[in-house]
C-alpha atoms as a PDB file:
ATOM      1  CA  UNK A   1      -8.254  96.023 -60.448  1.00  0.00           C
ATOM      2  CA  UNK A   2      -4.841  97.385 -59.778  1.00  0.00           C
ATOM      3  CA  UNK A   3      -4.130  94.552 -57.636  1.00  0.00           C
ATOM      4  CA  UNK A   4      -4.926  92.144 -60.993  1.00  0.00           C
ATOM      5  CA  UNK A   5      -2.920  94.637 -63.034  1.00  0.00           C
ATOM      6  CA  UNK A   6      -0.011  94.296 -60.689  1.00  0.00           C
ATOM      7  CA  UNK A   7       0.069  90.959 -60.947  1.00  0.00           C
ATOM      8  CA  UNK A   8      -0.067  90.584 -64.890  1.00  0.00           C
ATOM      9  CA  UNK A   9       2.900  92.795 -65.021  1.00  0.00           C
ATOM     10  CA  UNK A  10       4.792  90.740 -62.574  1.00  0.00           C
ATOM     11  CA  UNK A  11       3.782  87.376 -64.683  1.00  0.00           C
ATOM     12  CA  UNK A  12       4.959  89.264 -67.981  1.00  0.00           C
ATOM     13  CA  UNK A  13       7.994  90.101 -66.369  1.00  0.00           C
ATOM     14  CA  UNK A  14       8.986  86.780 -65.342  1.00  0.00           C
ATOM     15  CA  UNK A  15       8.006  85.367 -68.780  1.00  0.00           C
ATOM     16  CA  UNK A  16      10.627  87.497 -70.196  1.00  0.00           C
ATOM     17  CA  UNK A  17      13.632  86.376 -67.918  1.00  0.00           C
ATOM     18  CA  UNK A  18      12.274  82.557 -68.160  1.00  0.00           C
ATOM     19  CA  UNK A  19      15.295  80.554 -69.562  1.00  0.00           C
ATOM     20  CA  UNK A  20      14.430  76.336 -70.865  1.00  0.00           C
ATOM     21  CA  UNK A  21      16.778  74.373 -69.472  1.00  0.00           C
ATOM     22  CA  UNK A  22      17.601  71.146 -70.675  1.00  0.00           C
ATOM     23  CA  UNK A  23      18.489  68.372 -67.644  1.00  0.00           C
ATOM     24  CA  UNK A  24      19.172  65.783 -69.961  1.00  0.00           C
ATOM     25  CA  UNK A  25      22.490  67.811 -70.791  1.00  0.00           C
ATOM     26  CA  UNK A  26      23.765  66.389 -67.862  1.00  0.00           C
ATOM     27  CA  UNK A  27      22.905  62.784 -68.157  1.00  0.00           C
ATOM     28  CA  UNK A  28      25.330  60.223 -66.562  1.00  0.00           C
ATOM     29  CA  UNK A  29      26.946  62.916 -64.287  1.00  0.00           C
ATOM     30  CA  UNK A  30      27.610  62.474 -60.699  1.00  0.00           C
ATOM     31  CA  UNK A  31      27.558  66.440 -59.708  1.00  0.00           C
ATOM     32  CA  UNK A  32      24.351  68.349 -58.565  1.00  0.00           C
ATOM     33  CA  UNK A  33      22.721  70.746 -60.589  1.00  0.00           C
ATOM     34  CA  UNK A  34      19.511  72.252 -61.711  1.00  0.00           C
ATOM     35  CA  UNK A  35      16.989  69.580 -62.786  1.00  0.00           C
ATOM     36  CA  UNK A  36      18.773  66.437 -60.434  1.00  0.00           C
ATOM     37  CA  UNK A  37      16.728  63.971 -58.428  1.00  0.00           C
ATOM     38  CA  UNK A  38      19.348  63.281 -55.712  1.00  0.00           C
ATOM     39  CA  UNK A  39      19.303  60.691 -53.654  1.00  0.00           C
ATOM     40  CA  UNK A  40      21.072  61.356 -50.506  1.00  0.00           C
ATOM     41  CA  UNK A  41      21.748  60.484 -46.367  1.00  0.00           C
ATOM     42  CA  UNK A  42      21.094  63.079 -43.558  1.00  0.00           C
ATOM     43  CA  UNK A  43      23.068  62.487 -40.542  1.00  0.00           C
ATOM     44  CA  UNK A  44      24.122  59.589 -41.374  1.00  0.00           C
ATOM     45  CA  UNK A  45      20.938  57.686 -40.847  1.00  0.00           C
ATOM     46  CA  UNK A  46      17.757  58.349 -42.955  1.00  0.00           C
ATOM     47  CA  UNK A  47      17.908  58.820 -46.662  1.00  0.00           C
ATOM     48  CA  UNK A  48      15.861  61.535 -48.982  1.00  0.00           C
ATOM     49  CA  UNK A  49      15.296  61.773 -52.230  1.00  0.00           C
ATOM     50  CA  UNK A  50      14.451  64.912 -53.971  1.00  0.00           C
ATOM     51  CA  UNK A  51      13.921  66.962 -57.655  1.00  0.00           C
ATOM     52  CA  UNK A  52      15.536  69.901 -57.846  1.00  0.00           C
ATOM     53  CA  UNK A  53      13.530  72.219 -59.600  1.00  0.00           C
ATOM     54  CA  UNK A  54      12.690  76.090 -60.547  1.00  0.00           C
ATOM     55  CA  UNK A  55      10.098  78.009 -58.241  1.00  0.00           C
ATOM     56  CA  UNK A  56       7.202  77.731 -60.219  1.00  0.00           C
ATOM     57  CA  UNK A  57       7.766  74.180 -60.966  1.00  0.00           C
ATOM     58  CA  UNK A  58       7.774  72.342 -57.599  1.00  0.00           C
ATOM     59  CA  UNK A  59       5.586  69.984 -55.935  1.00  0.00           C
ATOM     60  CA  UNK A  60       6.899  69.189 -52.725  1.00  0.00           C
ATOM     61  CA  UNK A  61       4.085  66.099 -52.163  1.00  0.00           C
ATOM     62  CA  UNK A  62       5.677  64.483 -55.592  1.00  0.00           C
ATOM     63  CA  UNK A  63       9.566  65.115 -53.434  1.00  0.00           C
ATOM     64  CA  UNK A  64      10.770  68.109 -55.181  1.00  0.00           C
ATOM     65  CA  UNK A  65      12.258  71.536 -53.811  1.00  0.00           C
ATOM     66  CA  UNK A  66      13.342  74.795 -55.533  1.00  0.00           C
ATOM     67  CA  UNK A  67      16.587  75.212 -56.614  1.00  0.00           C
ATOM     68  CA  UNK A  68      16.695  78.363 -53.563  1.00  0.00           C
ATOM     69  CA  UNK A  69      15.437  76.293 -50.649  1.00  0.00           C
ATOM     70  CA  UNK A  70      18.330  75.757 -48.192  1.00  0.00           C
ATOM     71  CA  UNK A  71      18.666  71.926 -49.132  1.00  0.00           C
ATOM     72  CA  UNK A  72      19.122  72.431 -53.109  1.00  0.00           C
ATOM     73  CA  UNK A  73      21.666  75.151 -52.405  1.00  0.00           C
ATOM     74  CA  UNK A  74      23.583  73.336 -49.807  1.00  0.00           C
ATOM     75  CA  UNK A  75      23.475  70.079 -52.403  1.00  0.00           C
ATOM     76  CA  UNK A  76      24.177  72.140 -55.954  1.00  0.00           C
ATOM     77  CA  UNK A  77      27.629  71.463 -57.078  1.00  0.00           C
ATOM     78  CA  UNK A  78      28.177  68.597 -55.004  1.00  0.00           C
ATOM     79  CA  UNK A  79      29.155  65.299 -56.141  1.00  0.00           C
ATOM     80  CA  UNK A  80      28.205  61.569 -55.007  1.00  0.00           C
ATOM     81  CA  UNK A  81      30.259  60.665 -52.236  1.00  0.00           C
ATOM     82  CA  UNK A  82      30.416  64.393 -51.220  1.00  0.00           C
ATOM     83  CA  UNK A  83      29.426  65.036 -47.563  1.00  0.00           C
ATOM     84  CA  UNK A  84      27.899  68.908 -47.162  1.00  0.00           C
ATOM     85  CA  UNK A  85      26.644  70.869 -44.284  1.00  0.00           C
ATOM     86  CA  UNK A  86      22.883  72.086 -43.541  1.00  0.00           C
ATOM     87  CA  UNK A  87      22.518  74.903 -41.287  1.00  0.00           C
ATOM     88  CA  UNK A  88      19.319  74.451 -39.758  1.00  0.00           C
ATOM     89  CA  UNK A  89      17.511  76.148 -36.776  1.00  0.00           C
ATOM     90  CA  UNK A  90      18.214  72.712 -35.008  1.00  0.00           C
ATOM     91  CA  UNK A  91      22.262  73.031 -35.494  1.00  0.00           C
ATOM     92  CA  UNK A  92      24.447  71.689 -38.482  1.00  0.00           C
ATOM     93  CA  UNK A  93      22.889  68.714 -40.516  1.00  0.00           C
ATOM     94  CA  UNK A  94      24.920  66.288 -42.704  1.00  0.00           C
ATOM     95  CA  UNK A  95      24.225  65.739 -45.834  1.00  0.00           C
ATOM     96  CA  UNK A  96      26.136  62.724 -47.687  1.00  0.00           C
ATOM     97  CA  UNK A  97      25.229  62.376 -51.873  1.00  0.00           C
ATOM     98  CA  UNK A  98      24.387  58.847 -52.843  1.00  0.00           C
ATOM     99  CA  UNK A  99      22.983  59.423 -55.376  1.00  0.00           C
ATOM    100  CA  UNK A 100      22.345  61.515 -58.727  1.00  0.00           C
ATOM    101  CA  UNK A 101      20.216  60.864 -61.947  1.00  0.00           C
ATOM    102  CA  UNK A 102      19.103  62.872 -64.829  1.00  0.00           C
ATOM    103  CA  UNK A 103      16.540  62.155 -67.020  1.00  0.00           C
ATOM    104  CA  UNK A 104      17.742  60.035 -70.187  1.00  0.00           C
ATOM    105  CA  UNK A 105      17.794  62.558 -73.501  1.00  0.00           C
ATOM    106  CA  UNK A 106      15.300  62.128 -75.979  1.00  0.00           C
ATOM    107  CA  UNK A 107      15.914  59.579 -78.808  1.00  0.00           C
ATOM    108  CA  UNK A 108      15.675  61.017 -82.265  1.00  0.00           C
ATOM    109  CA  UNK A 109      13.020  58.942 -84.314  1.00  0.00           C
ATOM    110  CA  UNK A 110      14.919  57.241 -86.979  1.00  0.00           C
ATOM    111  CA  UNK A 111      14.271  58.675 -90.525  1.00  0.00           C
ATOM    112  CA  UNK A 112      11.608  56.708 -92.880  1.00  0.00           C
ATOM    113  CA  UNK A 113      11.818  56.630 -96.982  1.00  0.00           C
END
């Protein structure tokens, strides 16, 4: 029971802090941030595509990451044609941008008489 209790407090707590973004803001940018699907090159040689999304949100098998894993940071604020570094436990990756897209804002329904 206090294990259950923990948790609800934990959930409440988070509810509170939970901001709504809005990715469409950003429509037709080129720059990395919260909410991006970025297309982009590592090493050079293979190319990844990936959602950048909040921790509660992601589903790696549908190719998105939260916006604290060690890719997302290293790719926030960076722009297409941007190349950025990865440290990994294998050495230094390179990441090049090809890529970024935001979802399309919503169209307002036009008004009826």
């Amino acid at each position: 029971m206090r294990e259950i209790d923990r948790r609800i407090r934990f959930l409440t707590q988070r509810l509170e802090i939970a901001v709504i973004t809005d990715p469409s803001l950003h429509h037709g940018r080129d720059q990395v941030f919260f909410g991006a699907t970025v297309l982009y090159l590592v090493d050079g040689q293979s190319e990844r595509c990936v959602t950048i999304k909040g921790i509660d949100e992601v589903d790696s098998s549908a190719g998105e990451i939260s916006w604290v894993s060690p890719v997302a940071r290293t790719l926030l604020k960076a722009c297409v044609g941007d190349e950025v570094q990865l440290m990994t436990p294998s050495g230094i990756r390179l990441l090049e941008v090809l890529q970024v897209r935001y979802p399309a804002p919503p169209q307002s329904e036009p008004l009826q008489a």
